[in-house]
N, C-alpha and C. Protein backbone atom coordinates (compact mmCIF):
# COMPACT_ATOMS: atom_id res chain seq x y z
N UNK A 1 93.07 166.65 161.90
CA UNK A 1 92.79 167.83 161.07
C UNK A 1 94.05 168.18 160.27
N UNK A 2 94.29 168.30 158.75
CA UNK A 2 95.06 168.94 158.35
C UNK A 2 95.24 170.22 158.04
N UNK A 3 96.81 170.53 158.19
CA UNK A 3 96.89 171.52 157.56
C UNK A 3 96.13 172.48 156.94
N UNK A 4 95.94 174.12 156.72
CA UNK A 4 95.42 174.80 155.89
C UNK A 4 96.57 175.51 154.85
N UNK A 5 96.46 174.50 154.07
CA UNK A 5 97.65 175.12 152.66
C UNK A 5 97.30 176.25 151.72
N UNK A 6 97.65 176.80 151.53
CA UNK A 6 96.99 177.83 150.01
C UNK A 6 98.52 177.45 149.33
N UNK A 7 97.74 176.94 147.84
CA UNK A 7 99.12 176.71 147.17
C UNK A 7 99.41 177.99 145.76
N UNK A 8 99.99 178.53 145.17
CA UNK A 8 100.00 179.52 144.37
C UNK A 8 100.81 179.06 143.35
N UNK A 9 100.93 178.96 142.07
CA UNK A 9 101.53 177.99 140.84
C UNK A 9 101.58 179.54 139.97
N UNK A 10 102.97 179.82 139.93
CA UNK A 10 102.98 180.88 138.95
C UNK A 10 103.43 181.06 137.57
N UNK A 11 102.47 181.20 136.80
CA UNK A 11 102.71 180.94 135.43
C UNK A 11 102.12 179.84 134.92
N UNK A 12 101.94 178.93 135.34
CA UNK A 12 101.67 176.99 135.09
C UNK A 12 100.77 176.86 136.55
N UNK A 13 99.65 175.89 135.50
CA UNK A 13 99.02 175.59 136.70
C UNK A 13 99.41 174.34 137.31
N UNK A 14 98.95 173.93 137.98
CA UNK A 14 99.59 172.65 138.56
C UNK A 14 98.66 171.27 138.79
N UNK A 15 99.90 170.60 138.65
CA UNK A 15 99.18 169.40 138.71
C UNK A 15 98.09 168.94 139.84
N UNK A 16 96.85 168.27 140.01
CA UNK A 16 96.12 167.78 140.99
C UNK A 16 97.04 166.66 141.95
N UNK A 17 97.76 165.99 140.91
CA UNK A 17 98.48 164.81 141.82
C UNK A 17 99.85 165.55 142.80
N UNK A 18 100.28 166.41 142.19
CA UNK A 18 101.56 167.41 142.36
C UNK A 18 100.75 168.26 143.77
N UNK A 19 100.07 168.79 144.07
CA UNK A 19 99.33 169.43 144.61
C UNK A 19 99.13 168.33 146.38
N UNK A 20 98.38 167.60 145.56
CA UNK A 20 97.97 166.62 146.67
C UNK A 20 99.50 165.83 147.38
N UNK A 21 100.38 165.51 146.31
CA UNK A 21 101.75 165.10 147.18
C UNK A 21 102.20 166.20 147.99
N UNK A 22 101.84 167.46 147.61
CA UNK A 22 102.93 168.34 148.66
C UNK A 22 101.58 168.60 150.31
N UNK A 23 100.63 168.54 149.76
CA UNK A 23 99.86 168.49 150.91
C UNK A 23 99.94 166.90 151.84
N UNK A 24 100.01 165.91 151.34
CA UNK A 24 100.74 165.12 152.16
C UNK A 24 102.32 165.09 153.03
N UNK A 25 103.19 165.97 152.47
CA UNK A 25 104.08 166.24 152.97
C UNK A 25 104.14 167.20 153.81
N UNK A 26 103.26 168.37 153.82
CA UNK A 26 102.95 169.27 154.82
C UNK A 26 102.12 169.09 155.89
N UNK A 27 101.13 168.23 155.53
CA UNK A 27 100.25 167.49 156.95
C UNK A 27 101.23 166.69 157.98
N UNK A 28 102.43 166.03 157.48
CA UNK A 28 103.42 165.39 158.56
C UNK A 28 104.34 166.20 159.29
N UNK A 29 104.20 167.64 158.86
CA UNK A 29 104.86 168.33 159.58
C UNK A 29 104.30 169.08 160.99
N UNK A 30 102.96 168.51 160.84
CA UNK A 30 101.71 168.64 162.08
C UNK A 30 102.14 167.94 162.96
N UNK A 31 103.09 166.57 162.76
CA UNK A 31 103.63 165.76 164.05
C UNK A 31 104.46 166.53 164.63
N UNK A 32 105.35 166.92 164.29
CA UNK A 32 106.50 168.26 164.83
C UNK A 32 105.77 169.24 165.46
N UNK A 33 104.97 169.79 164.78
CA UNK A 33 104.42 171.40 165.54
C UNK A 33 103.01 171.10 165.12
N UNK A 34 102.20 171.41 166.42
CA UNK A 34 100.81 171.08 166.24
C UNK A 34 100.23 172.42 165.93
N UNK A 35 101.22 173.75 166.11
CA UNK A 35 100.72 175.07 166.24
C UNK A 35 100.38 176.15 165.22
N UNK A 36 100.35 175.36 163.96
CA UNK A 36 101.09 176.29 162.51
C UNK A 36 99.68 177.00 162.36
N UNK A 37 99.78 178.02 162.17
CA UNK A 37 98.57 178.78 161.96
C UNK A 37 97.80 179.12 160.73
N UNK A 38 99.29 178.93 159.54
CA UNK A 38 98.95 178.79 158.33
C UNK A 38 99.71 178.54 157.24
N UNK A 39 100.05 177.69 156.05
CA UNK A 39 101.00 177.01 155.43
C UNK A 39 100.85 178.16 153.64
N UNK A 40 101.56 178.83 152.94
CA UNK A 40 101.89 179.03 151.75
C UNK A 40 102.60 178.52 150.82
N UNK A 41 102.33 177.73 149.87
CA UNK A 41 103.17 177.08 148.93
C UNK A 41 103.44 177.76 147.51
N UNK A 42 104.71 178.06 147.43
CA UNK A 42 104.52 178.98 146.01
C UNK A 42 105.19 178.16 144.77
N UNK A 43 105.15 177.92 143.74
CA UNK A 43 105.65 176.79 142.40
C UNK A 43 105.73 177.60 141.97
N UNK A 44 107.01 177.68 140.93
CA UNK A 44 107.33 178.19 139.80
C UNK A 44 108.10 177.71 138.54
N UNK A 45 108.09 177.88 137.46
CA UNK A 45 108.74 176.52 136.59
C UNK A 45 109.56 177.72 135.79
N UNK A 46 111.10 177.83 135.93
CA UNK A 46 111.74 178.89 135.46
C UNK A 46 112.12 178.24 134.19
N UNK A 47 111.65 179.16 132.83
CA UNK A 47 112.93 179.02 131.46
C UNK A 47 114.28 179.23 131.89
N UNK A 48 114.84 178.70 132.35
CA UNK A 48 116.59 178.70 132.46
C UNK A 48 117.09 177.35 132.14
N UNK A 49 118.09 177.67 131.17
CA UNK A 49 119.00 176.97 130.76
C UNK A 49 119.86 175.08 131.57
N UNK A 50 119.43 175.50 132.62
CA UNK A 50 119.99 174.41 133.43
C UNK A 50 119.10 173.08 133.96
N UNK A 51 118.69 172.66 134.22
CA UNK A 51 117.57 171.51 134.32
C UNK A 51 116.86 171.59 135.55
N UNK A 52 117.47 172.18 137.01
CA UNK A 52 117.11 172.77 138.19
C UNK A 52 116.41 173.85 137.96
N UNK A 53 115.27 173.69 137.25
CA UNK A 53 114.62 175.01 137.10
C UNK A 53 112.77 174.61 137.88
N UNK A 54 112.50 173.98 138.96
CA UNK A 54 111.52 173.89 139.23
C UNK A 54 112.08 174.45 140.71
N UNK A 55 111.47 175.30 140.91
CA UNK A 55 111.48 175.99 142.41
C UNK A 55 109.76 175.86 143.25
N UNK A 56 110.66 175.96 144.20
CA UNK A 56 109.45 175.36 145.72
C UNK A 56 109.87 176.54 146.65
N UNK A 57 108.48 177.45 147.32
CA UNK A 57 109.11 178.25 148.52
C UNK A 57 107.79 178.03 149.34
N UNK A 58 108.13 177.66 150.80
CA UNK A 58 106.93 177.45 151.56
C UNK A 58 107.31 177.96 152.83
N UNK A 59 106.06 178.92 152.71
CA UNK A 59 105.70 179.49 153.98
C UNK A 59 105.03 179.75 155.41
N UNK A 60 105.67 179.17 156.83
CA UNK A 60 104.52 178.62 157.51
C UNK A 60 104.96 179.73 158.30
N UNK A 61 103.45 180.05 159.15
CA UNK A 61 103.28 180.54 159.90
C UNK A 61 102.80 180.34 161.45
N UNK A 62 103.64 179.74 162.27
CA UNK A 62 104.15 179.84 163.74
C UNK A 62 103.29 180.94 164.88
N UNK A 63 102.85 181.07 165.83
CA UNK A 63 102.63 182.16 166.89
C UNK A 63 104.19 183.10 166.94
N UNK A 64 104.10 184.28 166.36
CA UNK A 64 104.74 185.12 166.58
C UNK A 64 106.01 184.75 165.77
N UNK A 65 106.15 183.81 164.46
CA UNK A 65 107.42 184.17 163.55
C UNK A 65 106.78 182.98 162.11
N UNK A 66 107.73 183.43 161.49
CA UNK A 66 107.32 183.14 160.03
C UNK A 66 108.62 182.30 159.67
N UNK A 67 108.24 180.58 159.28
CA UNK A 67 109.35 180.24 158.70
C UNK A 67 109.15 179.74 157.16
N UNK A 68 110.31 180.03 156.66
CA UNK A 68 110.66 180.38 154.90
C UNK A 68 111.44 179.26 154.67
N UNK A 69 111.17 178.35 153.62
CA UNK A 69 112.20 177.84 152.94
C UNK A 69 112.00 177.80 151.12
N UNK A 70 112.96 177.83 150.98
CA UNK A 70 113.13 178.04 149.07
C UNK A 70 113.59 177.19 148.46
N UNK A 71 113.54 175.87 147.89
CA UNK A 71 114.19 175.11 147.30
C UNK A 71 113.90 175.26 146.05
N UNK A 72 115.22 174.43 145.01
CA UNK A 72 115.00 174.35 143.32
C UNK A 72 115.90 172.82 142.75
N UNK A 73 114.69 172.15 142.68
CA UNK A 73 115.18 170.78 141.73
C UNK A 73 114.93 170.86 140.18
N UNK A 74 115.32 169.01 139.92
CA UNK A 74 115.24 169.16 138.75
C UNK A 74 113.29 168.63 138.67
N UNK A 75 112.59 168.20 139.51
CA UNK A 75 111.16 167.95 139.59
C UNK A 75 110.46 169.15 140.84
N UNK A 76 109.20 168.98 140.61
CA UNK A 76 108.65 169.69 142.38
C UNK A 76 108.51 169.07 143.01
N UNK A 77 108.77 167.37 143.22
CA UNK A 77 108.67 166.09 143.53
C UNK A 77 109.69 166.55 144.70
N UNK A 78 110.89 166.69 143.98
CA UNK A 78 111.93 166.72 144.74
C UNK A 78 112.43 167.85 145.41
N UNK A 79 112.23 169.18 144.67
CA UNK A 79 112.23 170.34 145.40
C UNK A 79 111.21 170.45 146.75
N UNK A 80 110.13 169.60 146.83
CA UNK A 80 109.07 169.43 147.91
C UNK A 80 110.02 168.56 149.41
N UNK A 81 109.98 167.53 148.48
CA UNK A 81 111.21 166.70 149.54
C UNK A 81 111.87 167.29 150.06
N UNK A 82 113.18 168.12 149.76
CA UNK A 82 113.97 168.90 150.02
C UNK A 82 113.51 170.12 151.14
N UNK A 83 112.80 170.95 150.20
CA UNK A 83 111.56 172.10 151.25
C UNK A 83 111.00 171.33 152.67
N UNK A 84 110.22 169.98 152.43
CA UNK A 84 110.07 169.90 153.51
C UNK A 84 110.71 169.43 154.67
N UNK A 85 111.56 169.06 154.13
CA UNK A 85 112.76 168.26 154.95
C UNK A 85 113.12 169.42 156.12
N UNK A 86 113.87 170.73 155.10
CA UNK A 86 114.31 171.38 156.04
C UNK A 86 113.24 172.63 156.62
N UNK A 87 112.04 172.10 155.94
CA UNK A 87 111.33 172.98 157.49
C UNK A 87 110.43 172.45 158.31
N UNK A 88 111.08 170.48 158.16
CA UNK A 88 110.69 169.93 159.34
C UNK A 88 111.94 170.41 160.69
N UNK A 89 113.16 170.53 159.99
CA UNK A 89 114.02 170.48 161.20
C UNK A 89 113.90 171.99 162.00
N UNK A 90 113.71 173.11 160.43
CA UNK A 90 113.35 174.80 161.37
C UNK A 90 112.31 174.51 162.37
N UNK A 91 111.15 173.56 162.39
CA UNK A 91 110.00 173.52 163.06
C UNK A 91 110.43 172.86 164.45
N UNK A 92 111.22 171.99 164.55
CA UNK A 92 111.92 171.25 165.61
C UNK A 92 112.88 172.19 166.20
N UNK A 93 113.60 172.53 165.69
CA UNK A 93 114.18 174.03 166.35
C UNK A 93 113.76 174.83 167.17
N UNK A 94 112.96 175.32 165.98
CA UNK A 94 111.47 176.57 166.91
C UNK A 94 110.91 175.89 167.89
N UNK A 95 110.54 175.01 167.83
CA UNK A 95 109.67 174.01 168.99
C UNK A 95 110.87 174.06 170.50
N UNK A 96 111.87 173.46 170.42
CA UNK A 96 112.86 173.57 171.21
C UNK A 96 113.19 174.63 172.09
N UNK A 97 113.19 176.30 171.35
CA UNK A 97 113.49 176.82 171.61
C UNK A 97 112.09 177.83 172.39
N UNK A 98 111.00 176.94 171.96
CA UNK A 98 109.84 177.66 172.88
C UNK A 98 110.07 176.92 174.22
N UNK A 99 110.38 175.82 174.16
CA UNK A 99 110.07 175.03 174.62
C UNK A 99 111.02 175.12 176.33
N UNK A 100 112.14 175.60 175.78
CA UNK A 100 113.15 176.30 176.55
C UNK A 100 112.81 177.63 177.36
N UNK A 101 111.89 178.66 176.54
CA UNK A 101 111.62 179.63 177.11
C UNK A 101 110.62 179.86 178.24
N UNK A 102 109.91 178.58 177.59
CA UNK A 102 108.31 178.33 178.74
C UNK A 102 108.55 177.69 179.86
């Protein structure tokens, strides 16, 4: 079973293929934590001057805490990569530290 993503694209809609890569990247984070209760993906494509203007913030939701990460590349390709990277390791953390308590 995957993931339940809601993805939110503000300003620009988003791509189908763009969409479907970050939901493949969020379904592997089901190997880490089987427990996520619910996944938020927010896109935004900022006019700023610098070329790092594609931002990624994804929000999962855990039994009893909420983990956040915010990344900004120069693609959402890569801001996704990045995002999920490090909230595969918050998820391994959290896992650990239940894991400790139980």
């Amino acid at each position: 079973m995957s993931m339940k993503v809601e993805f939110h694209s503000v300003n620009f809609t988003a791509d189908v293929k763009l969409l479907e890569f970050i939901q493949k990247k969020m379904d592997k984070l089901d190997t880490y934590y089987d427990n996520v209760v619910n996944a938020d993906v927010y896109l935004k494509a900022e006019a700023s001057p610098g070329t790092e203007n594609k931002y990624i913030e994804l929000k999962i939701s855990v039994p009893g805490k909420e983990l956040v990460v915010k990344k900004h590349a120069k693609s959402f390709e890569e801001a996704a990569d990045n995002a999920t990277e490090a909230l595969r390791r918050s998820l391994v953390r959290y896992k650990e530290k239940q894991n400790t308590v139980a």
